[in-house]
C-alpha atoms as a PDB file:
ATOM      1  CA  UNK A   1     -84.119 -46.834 106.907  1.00  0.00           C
ATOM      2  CA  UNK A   2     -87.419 -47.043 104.984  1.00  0.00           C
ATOM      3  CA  UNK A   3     -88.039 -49.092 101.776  1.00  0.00           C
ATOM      4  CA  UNK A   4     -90.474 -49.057  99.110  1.00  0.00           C
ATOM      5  CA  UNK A   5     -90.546 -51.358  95.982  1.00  0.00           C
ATOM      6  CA  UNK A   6     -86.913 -52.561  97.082  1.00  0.00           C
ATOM      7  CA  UNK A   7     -85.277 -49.483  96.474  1.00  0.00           C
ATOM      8  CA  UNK A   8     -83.961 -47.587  99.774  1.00  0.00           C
ATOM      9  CA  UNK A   9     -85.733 -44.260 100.394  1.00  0.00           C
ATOM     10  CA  UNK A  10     -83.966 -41.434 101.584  1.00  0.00           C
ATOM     11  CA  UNK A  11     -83.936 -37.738 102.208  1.00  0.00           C
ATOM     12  CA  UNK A  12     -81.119 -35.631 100.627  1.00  0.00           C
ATOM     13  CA  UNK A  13     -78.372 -35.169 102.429  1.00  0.00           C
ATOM     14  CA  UNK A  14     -78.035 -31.832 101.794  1.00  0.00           C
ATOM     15  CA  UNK A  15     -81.715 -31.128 102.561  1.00  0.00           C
ATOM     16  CA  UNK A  16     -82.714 -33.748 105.015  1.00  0.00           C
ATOM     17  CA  UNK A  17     -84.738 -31.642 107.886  1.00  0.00           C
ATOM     18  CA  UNK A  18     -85.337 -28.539 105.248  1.00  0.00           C
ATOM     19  CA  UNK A  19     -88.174 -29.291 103.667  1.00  0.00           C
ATOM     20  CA  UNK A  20     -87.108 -31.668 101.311  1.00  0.00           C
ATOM     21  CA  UNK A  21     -87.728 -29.939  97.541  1.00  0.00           C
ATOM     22  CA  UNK A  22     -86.529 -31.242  94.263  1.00  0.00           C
ATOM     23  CA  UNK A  23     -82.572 -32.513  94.371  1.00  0.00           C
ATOM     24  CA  UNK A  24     -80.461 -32.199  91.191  1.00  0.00           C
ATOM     25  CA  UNK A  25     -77.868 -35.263  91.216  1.00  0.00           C
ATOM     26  CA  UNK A  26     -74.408 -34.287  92.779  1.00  0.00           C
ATOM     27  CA  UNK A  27     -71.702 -35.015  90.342  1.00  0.00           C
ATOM     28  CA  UNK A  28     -69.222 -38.047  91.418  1.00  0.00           C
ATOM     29  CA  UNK A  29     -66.625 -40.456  90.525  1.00  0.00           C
ATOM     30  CA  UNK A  30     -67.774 -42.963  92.569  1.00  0.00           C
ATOM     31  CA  UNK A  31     -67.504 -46.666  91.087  1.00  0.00           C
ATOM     32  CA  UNK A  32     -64.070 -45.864  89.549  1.00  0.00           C
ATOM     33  CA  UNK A  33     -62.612 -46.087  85.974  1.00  0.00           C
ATOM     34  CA  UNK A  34     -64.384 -49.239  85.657  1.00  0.00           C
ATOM     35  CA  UNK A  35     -68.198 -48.731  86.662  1.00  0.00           C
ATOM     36  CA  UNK A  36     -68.748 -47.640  82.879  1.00  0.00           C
ATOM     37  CA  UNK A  37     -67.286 -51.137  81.981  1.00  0.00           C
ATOM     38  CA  UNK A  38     -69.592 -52.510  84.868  1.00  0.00           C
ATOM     39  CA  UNK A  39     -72.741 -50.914  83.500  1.00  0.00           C
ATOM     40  CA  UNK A  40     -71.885 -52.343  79.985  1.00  0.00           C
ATOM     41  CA  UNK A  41     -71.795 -55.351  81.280  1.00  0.00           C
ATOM     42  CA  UNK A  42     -74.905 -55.788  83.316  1.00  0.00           C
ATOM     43  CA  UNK A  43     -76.538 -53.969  80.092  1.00  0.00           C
ATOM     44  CA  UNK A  44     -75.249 -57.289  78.139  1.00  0.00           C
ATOM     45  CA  UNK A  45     -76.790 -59.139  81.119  1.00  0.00           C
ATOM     46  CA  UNK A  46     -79.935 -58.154  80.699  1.00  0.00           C
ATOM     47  CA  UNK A  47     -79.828 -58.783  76.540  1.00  0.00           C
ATOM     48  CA  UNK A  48     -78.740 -61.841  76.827  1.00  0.00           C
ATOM     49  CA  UNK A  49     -81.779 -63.128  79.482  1.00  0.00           C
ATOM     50  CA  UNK A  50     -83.977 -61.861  76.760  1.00  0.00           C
ATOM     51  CA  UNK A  51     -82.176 -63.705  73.693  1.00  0.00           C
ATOM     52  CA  UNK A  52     -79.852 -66.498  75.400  1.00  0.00           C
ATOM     53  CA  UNK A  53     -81.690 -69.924  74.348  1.00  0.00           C
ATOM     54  CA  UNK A  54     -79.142 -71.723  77.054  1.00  0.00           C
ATOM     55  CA  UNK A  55     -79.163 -75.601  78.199  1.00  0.00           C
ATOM     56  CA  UNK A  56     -81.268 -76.087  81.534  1.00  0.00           C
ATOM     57  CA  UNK A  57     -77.300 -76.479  83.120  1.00  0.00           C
ATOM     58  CA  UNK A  58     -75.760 -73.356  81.965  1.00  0.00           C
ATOM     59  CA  UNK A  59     -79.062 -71.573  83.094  1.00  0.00           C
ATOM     60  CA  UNK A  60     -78.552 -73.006  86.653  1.00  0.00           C
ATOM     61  CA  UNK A  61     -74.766 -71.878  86.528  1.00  0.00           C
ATOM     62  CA  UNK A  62     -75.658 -68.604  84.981  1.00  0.00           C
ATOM     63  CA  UNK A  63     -78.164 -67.995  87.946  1.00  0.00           C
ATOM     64  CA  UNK A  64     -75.622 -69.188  90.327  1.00  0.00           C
ATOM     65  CA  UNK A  65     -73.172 -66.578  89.131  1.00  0.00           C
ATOM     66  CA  UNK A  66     -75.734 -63.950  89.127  1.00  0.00           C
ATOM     67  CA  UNK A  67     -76.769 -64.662  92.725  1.00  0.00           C
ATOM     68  CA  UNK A  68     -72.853 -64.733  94.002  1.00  0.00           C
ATOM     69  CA  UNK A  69     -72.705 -60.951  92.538  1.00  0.00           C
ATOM     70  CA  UNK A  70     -76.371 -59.984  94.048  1.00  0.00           C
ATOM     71  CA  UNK A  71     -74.728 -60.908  97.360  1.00  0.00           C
ATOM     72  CA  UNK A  72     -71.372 -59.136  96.572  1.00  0.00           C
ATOM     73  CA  UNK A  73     -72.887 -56.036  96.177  1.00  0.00           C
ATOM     74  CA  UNK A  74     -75.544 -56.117  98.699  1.00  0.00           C
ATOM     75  CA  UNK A  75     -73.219 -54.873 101.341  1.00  0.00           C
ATOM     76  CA  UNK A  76     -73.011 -51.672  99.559  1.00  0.00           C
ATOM     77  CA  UNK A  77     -76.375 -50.757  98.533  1.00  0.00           C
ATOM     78  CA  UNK A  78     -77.304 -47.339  98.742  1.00  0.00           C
ATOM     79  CA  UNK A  79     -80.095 -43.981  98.608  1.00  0.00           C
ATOM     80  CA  UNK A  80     -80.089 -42.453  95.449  1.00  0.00           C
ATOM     81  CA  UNK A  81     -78.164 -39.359  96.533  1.00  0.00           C
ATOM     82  CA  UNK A  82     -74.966 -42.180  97.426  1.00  0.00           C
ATOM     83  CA  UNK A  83     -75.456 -44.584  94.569  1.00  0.00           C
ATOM     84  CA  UNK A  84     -72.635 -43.442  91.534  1.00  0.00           C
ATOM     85  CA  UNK A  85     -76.084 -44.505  88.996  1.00  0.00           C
ATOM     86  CA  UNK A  86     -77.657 -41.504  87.409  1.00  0.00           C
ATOM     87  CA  UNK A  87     -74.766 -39.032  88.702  1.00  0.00           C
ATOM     88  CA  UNK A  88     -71.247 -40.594  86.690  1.00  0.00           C
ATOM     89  CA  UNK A  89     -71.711 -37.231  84.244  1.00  0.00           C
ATOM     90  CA  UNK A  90     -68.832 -38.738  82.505  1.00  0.00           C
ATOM     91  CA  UNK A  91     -70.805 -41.610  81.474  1.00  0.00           C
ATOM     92  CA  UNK A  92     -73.251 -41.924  78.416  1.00  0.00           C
ATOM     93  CA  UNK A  93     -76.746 -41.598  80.366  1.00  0.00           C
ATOM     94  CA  UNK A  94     -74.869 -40.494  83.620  1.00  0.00           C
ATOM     95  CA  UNK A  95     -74.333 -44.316  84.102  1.00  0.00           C
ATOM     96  CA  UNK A  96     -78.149 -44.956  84.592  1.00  0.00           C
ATOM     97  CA  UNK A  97     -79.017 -48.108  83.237  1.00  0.00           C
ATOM     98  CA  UNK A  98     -82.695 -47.764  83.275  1.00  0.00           C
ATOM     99  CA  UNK A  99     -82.680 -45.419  80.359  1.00  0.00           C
ATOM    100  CA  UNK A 100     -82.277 -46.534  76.871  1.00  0.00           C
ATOM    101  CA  UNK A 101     -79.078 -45.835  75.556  1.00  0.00           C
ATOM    102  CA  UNK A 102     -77.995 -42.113  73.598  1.00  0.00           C
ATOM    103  CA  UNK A 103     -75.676 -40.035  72.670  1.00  0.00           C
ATOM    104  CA  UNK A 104     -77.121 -36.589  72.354  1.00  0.00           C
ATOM    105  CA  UNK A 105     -75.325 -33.021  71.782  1.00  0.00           C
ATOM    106  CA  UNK A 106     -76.770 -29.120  71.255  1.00  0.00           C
ATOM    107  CA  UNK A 107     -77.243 -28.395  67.708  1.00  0.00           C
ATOM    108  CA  UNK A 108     -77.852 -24.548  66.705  1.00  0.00           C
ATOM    109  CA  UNK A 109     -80.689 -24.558  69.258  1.00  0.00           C
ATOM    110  CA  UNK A 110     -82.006 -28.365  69.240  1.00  0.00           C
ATOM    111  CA  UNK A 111     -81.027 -31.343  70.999  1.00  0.00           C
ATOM    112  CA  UNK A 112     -79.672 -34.020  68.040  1.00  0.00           C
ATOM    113  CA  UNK A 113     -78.245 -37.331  68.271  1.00  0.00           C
ATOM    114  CA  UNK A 114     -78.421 -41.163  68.121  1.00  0.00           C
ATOM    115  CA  UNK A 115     -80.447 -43.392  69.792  1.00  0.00           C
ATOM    116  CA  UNK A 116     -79.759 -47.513  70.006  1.00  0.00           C
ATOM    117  CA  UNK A 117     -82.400 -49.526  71.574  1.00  0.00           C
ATOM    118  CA  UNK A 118     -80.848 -53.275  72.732  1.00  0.00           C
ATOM    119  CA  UNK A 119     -82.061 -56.428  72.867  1.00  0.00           C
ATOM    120  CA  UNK A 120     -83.568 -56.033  75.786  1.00  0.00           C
ATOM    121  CA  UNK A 121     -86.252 -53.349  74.486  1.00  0.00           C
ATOM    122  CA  UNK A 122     -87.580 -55.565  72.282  1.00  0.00           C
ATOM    123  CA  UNK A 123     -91.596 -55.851  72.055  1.00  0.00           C
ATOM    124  CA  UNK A 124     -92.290 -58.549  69.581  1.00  0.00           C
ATOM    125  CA  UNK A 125     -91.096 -59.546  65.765  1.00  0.00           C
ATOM    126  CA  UNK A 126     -87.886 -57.444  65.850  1.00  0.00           C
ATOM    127  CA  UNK A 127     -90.227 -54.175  67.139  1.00  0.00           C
ATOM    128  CA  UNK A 128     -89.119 -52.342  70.274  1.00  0.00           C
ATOM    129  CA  UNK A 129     -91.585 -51.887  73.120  1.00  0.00           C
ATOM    130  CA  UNK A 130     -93.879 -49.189  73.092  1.00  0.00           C
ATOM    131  CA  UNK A 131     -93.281 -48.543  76.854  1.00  0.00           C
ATOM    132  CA  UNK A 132     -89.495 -48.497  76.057  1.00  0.00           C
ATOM    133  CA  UNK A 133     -90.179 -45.274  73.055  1.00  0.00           C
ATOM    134  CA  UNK A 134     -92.249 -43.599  75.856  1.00  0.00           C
ATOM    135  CA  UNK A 135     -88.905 -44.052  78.121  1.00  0.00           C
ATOM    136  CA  UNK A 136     -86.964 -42.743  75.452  1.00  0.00           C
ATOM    137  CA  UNK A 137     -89.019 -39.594  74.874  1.00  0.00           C
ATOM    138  CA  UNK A 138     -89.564 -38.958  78.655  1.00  0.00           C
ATOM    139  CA  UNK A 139     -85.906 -38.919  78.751  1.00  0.00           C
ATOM    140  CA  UNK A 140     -85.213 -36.954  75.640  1.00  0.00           C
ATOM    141  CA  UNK A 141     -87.314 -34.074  76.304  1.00  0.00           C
ATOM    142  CA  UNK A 142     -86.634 -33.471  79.676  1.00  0.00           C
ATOM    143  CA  UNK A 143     -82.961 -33.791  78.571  1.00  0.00           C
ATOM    144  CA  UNK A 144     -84.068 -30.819  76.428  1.00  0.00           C
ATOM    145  CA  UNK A 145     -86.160 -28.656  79.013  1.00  0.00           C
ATOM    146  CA  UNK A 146     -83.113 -28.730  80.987  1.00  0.00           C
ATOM    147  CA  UNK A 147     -80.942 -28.381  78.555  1.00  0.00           C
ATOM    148  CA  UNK A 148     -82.072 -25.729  76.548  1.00  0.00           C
ATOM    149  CA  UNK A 149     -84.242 -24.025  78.945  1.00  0.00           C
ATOM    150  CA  UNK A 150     -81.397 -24.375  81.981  1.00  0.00           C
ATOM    151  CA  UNK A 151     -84.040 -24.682  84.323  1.00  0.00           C
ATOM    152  CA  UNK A 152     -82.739 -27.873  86.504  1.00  0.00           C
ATOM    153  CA  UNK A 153     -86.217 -28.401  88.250  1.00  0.00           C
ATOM    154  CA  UNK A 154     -88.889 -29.698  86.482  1.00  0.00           C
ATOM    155  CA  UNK A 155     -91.023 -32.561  86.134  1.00  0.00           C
ATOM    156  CA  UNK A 156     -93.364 -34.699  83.254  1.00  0.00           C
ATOM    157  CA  UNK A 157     -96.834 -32.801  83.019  1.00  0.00           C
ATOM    158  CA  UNK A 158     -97.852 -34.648  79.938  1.00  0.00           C
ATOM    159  CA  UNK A 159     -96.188 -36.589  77.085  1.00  0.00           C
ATOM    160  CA  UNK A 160     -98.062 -37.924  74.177  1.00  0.00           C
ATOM    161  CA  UNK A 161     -96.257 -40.479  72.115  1.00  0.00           C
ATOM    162  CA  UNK A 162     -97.354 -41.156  68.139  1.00  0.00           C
ATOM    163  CA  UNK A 163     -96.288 -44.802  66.986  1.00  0.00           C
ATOM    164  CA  UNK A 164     -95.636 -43.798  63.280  1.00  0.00           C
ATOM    165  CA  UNK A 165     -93.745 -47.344  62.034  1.00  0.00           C
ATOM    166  CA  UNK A 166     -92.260 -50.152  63.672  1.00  0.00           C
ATOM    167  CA  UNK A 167     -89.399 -49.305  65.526  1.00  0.00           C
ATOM    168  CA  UNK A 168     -85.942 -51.796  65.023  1.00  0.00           C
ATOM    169  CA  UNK A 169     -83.729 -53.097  67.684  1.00  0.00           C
ATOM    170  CA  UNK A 170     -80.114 -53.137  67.735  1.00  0.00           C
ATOM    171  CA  UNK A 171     -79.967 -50.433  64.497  1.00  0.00           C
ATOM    172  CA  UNK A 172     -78.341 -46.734  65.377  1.00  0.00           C
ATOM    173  CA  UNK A 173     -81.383 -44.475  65.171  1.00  0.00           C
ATOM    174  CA  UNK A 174     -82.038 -39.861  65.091  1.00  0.00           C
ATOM    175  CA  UNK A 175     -83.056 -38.198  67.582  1.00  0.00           C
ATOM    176  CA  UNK A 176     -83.804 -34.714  67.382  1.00  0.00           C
ATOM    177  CA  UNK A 177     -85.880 -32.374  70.361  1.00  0.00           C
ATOM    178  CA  UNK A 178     -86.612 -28.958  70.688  1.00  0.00           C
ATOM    179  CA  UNK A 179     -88.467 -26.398  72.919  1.00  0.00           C
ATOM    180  CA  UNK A 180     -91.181 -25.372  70.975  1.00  0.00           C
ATOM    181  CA  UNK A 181     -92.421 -22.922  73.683  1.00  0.00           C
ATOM    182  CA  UNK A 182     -92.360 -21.552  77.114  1.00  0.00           C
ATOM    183  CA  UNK A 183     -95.403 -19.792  78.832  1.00  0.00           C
ATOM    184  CA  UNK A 184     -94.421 -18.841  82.654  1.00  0.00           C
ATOM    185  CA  UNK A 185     -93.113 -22.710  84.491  1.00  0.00           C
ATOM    186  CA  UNK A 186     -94.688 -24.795  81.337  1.00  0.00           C
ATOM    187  CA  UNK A 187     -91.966 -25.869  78.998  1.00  0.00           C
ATOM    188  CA  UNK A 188     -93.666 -27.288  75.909  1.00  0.00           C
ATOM    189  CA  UNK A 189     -91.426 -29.560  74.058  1.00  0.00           C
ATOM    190  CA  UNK A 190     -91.562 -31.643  71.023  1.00  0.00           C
ATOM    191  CA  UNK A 191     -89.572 -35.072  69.511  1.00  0.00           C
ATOM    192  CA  UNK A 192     -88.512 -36.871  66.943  1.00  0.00           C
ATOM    193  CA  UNK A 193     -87.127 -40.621  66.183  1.00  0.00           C
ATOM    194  CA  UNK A 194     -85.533 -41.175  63.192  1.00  0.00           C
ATOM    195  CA  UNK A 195     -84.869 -44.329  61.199  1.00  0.00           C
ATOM    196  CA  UNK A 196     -82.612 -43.154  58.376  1.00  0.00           C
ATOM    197  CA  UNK A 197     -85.140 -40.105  57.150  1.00  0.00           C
ATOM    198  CA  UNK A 198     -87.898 -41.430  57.933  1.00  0.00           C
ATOM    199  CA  UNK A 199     -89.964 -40.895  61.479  1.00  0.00           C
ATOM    200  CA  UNK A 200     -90.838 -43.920  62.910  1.00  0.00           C
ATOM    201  CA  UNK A 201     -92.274 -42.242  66.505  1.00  0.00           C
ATOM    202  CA  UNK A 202     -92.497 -38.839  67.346  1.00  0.00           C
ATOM    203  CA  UNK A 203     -94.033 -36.956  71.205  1.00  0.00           C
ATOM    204  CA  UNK A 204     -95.364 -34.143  72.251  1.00  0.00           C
ATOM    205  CA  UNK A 205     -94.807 -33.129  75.909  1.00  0.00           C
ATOM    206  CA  UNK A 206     -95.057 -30.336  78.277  1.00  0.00           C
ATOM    207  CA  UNK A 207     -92.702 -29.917  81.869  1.00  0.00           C
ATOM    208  CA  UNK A 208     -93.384 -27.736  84.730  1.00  0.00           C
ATOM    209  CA  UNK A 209     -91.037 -25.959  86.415  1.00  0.00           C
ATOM    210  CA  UNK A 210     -90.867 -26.443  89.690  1.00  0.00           C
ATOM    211  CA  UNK A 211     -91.369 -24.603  92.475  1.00  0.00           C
ATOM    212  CA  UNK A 212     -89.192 -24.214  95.415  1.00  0.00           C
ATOM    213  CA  UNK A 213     -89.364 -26.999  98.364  1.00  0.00           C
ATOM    214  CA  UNK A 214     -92.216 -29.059  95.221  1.00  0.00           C
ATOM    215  CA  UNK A 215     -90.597 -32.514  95.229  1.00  0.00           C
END
């Protein structure tokens, strides 16, 4: 099977031979009661190679350790239509741990909620990474497009990301997204990130709906 980047590349099952086309994720319970637990985990992983100022030892235990689960779970990698990441609906972020954490809900037509960025978004001098508030957006607002527009196809045209103030790690920060218009397939969409009342970053993005058999 082919790879790319190290990730495996795959058609969708349910479309392999069709034309391929834009694939929703299929719901699953895959990874059992304790893959939330597991994601946690790796998420606390990651913070801690960012912050951890460890003795040269524990570093070359830690790294031991980390290679002994690498090759416990390389048995069982998998496409992205198999893998339980980014399709455990019962987990915050569908149990994908690229995206920076949320917890988001519908609010009398808007999509409202908190936002935490971790350790491991951090930039420089207690400031998260711009790259990781263009993640957060990207994720937000098509969150939104689908959400409020219940179209289940459509991909980033455009975002445009204003860096109002510095941005904290590790504090419990708004969110709050909206559809601000819909002409035909575009979906324009706007943003907001909130520390206490104040904005601190705010985007601007439009989606296209997709056509059918448009990947």
């Amino acid at each position: 099977m082919p790879r790319q980047y190290g990730c495996r590349v795959a058609p969708h099952p349910d479309t392999a031979g069709s034309g391929g086309g834009f694939n929703p994720p299929v719901p699953t319970t895959s990874g059992g009661p304790d893959y939330g637990r597991f994601v946690e985990a790796v998420r606390t992983l990651q913070d801690l190679t960012r912050s951890a100022n460890a003795p040269d030892d524990v570093v070359t235990r830690a790294a031991d350790l980390i290679e002994d689960v690498n090759a416990l779970l390389t048995p069982y990698d998998a496409d992205e239509w198999r893998s339980p990441s980014g399709r455990r609906m019962d987990l915050p972020n569908r149990g994908n741990i690229m995206q920076v954490p949320v917890d988001l809900r519908t609010v009398d037509g808007r999509v409202v909620g908190t936002a935490r960025f971790r350790r491991f978004h951090l930039g420089r001098n207690g400031a998260v990474h711009g790259g990781a508030l263009a993640l957060l957006f990207d994720s937000l607002l098509g969150y939104t497009a689908f959400k409020l527009s219940e179209s289940p196809r459509q991909r980033t045209a455009f975002l445009h990301v204003d860096y109002r103030r510095i941005v904290p790690v590790e504090k419990e920060l708004r969110v709050d997204a909206g559809i601000d218009r819909i002409d035909g397939r575009k979906i324009f969409l706007s943003g907001r990130l909130l520390d206490g009342d104040t904005v601190v970053c705010e985007a601007e993005a439009l989606f296209l709906t997709l056509l059918p058999g448009q990947p």
